[in-house]
Protein backbone atom coordinates (compact mmCIF):
# COMPACT_ATOMS: atom_id res chain seq x y z
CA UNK A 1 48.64 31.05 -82.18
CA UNK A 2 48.39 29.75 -86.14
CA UNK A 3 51.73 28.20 -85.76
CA UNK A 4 51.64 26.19 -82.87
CA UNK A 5 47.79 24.93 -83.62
CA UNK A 6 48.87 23.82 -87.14
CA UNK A 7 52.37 22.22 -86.02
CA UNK A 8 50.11 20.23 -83.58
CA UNK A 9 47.91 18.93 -86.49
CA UNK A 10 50.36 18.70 -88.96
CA UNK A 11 52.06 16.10 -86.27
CA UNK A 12 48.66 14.34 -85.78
CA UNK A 13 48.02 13.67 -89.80
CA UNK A 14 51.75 13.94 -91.21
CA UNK A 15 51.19 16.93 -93.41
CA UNK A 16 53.83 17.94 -95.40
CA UNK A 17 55.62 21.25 -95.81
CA UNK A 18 53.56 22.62 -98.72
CA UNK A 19 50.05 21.60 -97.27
CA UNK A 20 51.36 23.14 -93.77
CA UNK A 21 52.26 26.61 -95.58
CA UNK A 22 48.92 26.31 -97.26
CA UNK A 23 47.18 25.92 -93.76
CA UNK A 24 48.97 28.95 -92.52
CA UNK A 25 48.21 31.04 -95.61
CA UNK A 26 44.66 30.37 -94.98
CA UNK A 27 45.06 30.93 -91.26
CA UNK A 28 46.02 34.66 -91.57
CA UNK A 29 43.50 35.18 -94.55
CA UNK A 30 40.33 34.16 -92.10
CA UNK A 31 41.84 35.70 -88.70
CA UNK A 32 42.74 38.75 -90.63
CA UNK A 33 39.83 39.54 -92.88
CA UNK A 34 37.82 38.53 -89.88
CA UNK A 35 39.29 41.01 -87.55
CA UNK A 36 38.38 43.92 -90.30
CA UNK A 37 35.03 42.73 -90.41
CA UNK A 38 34.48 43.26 -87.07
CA UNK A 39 36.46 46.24 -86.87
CA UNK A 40 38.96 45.84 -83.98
CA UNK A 41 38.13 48.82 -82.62
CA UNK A 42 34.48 47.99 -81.92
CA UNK A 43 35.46 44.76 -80.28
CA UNK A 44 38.09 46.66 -78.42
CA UNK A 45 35.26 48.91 -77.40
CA UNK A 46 33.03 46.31 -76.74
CA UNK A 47 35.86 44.85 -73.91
CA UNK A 48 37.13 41.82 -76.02
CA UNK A 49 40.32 41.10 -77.41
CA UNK A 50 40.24 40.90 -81.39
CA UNK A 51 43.14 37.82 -81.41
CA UNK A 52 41.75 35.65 -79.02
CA UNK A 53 38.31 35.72 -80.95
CA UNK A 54 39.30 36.44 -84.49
CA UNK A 55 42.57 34.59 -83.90
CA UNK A 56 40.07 31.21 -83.03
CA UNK A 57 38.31 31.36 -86.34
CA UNK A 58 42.00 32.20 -88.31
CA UNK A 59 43.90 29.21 -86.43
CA UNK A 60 40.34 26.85 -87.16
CA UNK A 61 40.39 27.63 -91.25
CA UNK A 62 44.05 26.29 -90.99
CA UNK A 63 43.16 23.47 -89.01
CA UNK A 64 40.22 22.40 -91.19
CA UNK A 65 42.61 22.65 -94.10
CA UNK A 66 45.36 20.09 -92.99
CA UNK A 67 42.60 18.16 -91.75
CA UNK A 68 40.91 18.42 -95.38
CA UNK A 69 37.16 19.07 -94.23
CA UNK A 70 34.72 18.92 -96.80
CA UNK A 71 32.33 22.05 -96.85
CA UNK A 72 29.86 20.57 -93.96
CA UNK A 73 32.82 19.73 -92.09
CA UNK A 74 34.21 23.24 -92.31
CA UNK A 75 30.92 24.78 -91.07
CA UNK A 76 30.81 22.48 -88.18
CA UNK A 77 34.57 23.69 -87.37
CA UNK A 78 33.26 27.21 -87.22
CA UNK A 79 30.22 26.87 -84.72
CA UNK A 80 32.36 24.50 -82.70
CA UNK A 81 35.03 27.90 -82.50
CA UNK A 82 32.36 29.94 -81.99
CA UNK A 83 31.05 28.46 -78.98
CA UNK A 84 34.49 28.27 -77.46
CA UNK A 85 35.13 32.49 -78.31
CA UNK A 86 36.03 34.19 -75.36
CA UNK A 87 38.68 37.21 -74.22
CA UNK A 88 38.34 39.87 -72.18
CA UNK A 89 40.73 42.80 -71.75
CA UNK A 90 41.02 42.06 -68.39
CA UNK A 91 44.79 41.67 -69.05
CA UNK A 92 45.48 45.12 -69.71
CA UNK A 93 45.12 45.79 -65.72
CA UNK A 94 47.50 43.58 -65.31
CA UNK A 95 50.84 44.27 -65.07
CA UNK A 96 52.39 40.94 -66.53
CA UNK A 97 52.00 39.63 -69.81
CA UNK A 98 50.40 35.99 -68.33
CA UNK A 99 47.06 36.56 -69.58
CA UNK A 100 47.72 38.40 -72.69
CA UNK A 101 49.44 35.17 -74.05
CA UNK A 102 47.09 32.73 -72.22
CA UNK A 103 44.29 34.29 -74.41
CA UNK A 104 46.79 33.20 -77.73
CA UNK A 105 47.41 30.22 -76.50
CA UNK A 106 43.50 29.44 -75.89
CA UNK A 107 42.80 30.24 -79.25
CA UNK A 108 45.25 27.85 -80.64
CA UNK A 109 43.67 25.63 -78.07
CA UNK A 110 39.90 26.17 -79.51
CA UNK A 111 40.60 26.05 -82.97
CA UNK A 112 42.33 21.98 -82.49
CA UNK A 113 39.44 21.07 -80.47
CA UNK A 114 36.55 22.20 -82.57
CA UNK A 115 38.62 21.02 -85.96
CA UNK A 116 39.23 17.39 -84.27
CA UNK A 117 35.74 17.09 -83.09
CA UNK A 118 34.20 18.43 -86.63
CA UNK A 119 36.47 15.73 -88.03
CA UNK A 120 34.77 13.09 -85.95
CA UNK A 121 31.38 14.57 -87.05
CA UNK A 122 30.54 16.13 -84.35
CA UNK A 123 28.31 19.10 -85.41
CA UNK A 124 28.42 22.70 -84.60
CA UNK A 125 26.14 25.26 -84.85
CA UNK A 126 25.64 26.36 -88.87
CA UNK A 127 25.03 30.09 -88.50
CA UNK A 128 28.33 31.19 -86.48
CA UNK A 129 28.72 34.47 -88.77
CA UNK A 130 24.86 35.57 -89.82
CA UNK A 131 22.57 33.72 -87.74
CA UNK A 132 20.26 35.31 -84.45
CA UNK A 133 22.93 34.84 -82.04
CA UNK A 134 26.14 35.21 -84.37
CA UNK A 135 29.84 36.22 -83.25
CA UNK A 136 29.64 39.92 -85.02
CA UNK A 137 26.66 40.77 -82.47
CA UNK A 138 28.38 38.96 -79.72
CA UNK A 139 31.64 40.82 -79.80
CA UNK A 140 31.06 43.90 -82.11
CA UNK A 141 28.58 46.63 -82.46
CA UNK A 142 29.75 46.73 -86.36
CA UNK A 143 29.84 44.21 -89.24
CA UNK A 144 30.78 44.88 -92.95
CA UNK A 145 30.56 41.19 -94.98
CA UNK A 146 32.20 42.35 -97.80
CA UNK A 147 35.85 42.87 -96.31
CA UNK A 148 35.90 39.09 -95.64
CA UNK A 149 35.44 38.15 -99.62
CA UNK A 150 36.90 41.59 -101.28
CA UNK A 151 40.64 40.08 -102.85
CA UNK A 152 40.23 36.69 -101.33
CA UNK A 153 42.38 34.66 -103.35
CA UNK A 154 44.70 37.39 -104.65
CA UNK A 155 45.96 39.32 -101.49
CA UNK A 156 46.98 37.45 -98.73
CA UNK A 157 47.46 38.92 -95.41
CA UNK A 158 50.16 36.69 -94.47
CA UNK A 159 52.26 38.73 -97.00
CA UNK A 160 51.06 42.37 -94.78
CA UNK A 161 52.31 41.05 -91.40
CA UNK A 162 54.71 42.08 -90.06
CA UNK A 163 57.70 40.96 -87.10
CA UNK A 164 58.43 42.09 -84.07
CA UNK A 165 61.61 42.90 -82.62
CA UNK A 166 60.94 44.33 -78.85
CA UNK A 167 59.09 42.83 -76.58
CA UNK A 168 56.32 44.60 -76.34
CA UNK A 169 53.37 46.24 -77.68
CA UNK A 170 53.50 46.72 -81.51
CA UNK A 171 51.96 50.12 -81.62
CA UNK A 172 55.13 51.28 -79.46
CA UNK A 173 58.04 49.73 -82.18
CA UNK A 174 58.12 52.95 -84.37
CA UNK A 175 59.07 55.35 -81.35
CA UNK A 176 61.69 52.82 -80.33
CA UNK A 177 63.03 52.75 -84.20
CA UNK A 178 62.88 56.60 -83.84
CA UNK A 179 64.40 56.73 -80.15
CA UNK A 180 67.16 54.18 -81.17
CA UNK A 181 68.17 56.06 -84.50
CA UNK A 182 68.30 59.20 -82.88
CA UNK A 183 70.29 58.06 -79.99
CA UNK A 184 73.07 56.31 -82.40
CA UNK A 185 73.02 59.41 -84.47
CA UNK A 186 73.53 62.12 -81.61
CA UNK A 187 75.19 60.00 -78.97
CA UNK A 188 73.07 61.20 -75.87
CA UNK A 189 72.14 59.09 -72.89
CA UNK A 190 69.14 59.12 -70.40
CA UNK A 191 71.04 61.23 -68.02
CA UNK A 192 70.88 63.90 -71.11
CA UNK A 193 66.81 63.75 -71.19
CA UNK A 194 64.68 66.66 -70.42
CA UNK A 195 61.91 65.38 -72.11
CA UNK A 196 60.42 63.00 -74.84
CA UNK A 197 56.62 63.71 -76.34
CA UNK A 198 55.51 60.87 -78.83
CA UNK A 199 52.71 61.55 -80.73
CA UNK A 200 50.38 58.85 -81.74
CA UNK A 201 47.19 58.26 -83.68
CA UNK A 202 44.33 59.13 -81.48
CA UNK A 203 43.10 55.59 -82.04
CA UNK A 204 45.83 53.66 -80.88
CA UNK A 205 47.46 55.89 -78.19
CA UNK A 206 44.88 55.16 -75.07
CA UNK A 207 46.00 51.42 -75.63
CA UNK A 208 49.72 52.27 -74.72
CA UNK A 209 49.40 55.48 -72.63
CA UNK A 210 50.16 54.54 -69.19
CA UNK A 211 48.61 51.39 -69.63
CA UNK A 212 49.15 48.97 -65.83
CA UNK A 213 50.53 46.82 -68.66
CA UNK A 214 54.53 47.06 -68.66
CA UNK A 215 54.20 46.00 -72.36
CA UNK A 216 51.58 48.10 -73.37
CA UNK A 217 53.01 50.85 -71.48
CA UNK A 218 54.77 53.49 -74.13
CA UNK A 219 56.61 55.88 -71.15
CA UNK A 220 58.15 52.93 -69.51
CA UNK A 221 59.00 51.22 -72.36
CA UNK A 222 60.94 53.93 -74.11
CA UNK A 223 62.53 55.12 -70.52
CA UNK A 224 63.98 51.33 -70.17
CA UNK A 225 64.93 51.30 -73.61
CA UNK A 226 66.85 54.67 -73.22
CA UNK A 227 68.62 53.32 -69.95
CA UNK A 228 69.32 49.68 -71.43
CA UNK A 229 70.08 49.71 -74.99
CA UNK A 230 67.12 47.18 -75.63
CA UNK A 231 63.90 45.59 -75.55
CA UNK A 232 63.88 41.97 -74.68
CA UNK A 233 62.09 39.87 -71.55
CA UNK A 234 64.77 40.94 -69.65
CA UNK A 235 63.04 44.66 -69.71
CA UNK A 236 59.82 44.01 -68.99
CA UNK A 237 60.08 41.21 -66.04
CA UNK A 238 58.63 43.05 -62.86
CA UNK A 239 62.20 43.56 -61.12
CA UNK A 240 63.50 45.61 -63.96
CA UNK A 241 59.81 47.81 -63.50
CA UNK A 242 60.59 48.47 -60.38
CA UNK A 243 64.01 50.41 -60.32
CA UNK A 244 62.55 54.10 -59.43
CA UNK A 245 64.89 55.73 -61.71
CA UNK A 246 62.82 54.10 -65.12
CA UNK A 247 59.45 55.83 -62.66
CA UNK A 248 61.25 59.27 -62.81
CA UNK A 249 62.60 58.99 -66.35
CA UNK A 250 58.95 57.68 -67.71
CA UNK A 251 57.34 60.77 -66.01
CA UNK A 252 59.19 62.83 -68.10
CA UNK A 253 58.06 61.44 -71.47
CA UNK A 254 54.23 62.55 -72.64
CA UNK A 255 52.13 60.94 -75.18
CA UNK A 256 49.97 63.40 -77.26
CA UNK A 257 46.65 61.54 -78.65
CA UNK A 258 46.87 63.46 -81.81
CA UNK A 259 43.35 62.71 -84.21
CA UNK A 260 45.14 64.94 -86.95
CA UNK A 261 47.12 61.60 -87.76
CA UNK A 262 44.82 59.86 -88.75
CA UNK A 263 42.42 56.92 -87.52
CA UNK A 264 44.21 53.81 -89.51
CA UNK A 265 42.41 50.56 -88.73
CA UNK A 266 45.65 48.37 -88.08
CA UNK A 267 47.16 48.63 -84.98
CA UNK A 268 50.47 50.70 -86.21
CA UNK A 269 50.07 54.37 -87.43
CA UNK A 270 52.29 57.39 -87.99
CA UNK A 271 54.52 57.93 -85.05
CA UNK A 272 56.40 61.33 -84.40
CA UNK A 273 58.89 61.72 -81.55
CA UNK A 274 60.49 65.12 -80.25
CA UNK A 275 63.65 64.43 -77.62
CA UNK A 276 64.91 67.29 -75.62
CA UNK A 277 67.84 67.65 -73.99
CA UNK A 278 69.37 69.20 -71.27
CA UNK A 279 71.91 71.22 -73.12
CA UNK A 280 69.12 72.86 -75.25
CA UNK A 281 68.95 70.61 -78.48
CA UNK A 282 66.18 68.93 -79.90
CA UNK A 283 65.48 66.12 -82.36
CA UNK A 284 62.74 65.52 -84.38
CA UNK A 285 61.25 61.90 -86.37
CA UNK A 286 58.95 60.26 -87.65
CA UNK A 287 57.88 56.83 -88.56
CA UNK A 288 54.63 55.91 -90.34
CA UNK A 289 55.68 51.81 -89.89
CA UNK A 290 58.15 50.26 -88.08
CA UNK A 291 60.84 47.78 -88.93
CA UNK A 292 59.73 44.62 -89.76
CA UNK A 293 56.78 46.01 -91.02
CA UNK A 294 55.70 45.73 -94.73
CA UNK A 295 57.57 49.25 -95.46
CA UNK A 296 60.85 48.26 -93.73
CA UNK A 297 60.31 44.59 -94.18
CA UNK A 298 62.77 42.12 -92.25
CA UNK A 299 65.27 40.19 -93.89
CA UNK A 300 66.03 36.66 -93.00
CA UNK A 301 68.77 36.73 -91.06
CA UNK A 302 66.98 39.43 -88.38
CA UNK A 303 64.59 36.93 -87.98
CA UNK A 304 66.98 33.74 -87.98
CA UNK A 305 68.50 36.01 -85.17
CA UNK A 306 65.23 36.39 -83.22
CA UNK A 307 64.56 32.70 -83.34
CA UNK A 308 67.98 31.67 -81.88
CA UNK A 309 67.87 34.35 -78.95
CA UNK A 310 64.54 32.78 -78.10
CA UNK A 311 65.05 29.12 -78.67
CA UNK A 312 68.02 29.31 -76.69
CA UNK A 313 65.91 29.66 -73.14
CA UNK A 314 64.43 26.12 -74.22
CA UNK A 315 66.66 24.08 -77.31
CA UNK A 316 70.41 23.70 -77.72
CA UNK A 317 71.96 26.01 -79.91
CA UNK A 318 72.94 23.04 -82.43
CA UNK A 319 68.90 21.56 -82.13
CA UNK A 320 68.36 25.33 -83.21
CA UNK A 321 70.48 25.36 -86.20
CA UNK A 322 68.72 22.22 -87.06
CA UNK A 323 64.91 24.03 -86.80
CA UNK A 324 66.69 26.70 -88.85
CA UNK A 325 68.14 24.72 -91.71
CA UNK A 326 64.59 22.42 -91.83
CA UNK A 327 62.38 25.51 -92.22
CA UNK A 328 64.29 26.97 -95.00
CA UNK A 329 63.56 23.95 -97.02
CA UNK A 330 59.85 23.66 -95.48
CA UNK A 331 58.20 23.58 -98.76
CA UNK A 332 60.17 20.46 -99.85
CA UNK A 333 59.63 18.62 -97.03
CA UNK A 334 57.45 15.74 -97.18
CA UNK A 335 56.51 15.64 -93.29
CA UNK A 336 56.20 18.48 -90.20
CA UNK A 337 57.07 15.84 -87.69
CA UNK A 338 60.89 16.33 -87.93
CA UNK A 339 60.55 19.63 -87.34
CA UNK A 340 58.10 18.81 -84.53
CA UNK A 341 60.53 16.52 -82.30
CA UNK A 342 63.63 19.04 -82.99
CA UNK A 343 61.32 21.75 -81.15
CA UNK A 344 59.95 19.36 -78.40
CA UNK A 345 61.93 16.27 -78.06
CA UNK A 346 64.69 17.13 -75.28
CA UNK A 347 65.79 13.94 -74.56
C-alpha cells in the first residue's frame, strides 16, 4: 500500500528518487511502530485488520513527507486518516483474496485523500492518537506510547521487512522453505505422504489453521505445494482448490498450536515440520524465519525475478527491464514520473 500511494504523489508533485525513498522510509517507520503500539494481536482480537488501519497512518506519514507538510499540516493528515480507518476481518471467511487486498488498496486510498486535503488546509481532527475518542481505543484494547518513539531515527523498520515469495500467507513461508528443502533433499512425492504435522506458535497458528481463506489456509497450501512444485496465483485461484485430491492430501496434514514456542509479536515465528512417509521414514526441520526474511535475507536478483513474473500479466517484458534498470538507479533520479508512465502508460 506505501508504494503505490507514494508513486501516486510523487507523480502529482515531481518528487525525485531520494525524497521518494525518504517518503517510504518514513512510511514503514509510522505503519510499523504503529502496529506495535497497538499490538496486532489486540486489534486482531478486537476484529480489525492491523494493515488496513496501521497501514493508513504508515502510507499518510509518507504522503505528508513528499508533500512537505509543516507540523499543523501533518496533524491535520492524521485526523483526516483517522476518520477514514476501517477493516474488518470479514475477509478471512472468504475464500478469495478480493477483500484482503481491497482493504490495502483502501489504505493507500485514505492516506492520498487525507494528505491532499491537509495540503489544501482542510483540517482534521488534532487528537487522532491520545484524545477521548482516539484510534488505540477504537481498534485496540492495549496501547504502549513508548514503542512509537523508542529508536526512532536509528532503526528503521523498512530495513526488518521482509519479501515474499509464495502467494500466500506469510506465517505459512517457513513450512514451505522446510517442505521444499526436504522434498529436494529426499526426493519423495505426495503420493509418498502419510502425514505432515507443522507446529506453529500458538499465536499465529489459529490465523492459518483451516482458515475458509485458501491463502491463509496452512493444510491446503502445503498439500498444493507438495502436488505442484510451487506457490504462485496459479495455486490459489478457486479451480485449483477444488481438485478433491489437494481435500484428501490436506486432511492428512495437522497443525499443532504449540504455546511452548513462544508468543513473538510479528507475524512469523519458529516453525517445525515432521513428514512421514509411507515406507516408514521421517524427516524432521525447523525454521525460526523464512527466506526473504531478515535472517535469510533476499538478494536482488530473487526479487528482480519476482517483479518480472508479475509484471509480465500487465507490462511487456522489455517495459519491465526498463522499471528494472530505473529503480536500480532510483536514488539518482531527479523525477518518479518516468518510472510512473513505464508502469502505467500501455499505449
Amino acid at each position: 500500500m506505501y508504494v503505490p500511494a507514494l508513486l501516486a504523489v510523487a507523480e502529482d508533485v515531481d518528487a525525485g528518487g531520494r525524497d521518494w525513498v525518504t517518503a517510504l522510509v518514513t512510511a514503514y517507520d509510522v505503519g510499523c511502530r504503529l502496529s506495535w503500539a497497538m499490538g496486532m494481536r489486540e486489534v486482531y482480537g478486537r476484529g480489525f485488520h492491523p494493515t488496513a488501519i496501521c497501514g493508513s497512518f504508515g502510507a499518510v506519514a509518507g504522503v505528508a513527507s513528499l508533500l512537505r507538510l509543516d507540523a499543523p499540516g501533518v496533524v491535520n493528515a492524521f485526523g483526516l486518516t483517522g476518520n477514514q480507518a476501517a477493516g474488518l476481518l470479514t475477509w478471512e471467511t472468504q475464500a478469495e483474496h478480493f477483500t484482503k487486498s481491497f482493504q490495502t488498496g483502501m489504505a493507500a486510498r485514505n492516506a492520498v485523500t487525507a494528505g491532499e486535503l491537509a495540503a489544501c488546509g482542510y483540517i482534521g481532527p488534532p487528537d487522532t492518537f491520545d484524545g477521548r475518542y482516539n484510534v488505540f481505543d477504537a481498534f485496540s484494547t492495549s496501547r504502549d506510547f513508548d514503542e512509537l518513539t523508542q529508536t526512532l531515527g536509528s532503526r528503521h523498520e523498512i530495513e526488518h521487512t521482509g519479501f515474499k515469495f509464495y502467494t500466500c500467507c506469510r506465517a505459512i513461508h517457513a513450512a514451505l522453505d522446510i517442505l521444499f528443502d526436504l522434498v529436494a533433499e529426499h526426493r519423495f512425492t505426495a503420493a509418498d505422504v502419510a502425514d505432515i504435522r507443522v507446529r506453529l506458535t500458538a499465536g499465529i497458528a489459529p490465523l492459518v489453521d483451516g482458515n475458509p481463506l485458501t491463502t491463509h489456509n496452512l493444510q491446503y497450501i502445503l498439500a498444493v505445494a507438495l502436488v505442484d512444485g510451487e506457490v504462485t496465483q496459479a495455486q490459489t485461484a478457486p479451480d485449483r482448490r477444488a481438485d478433491p485430491a489437494l481435500g484428501e492430501l490436506a486432511g492428512r496434514i495437522t497443525l499443532v498450536h504449540d504455546p511452548s514456542l513462544g508468543t513473538a509479536r510479528k507475524i512469523v515465528g519458529p516453525t517445525q515440520m515432521t513428514v512421514r512417509l509411507r515406507d516408514g521414514r521421517i524427516f524432521e526441520d525447523g525454521r525460526d524465519d523464512p527466506r526473504g526474511g531478515t535472517a535469510h535475507p533476499a538478494t536482488d536478483q530473487e526479487i528482480e525475478r519476482k517483479f518480472r513474473r508479475l509484471a509480465r500479466q500487465a507490462l511487456a517484458a522489455e517495459r519491465a527491464e526498463q522499471i528494472i534498470a530505473e529503480v536500480r538507479r532510483l536514488p539518482e533520479l531527479p523525477s518518479l514520473r518516468g518510472v510512473v508512465a513505464l508502469a502505467t502508460d500501455h499505449s
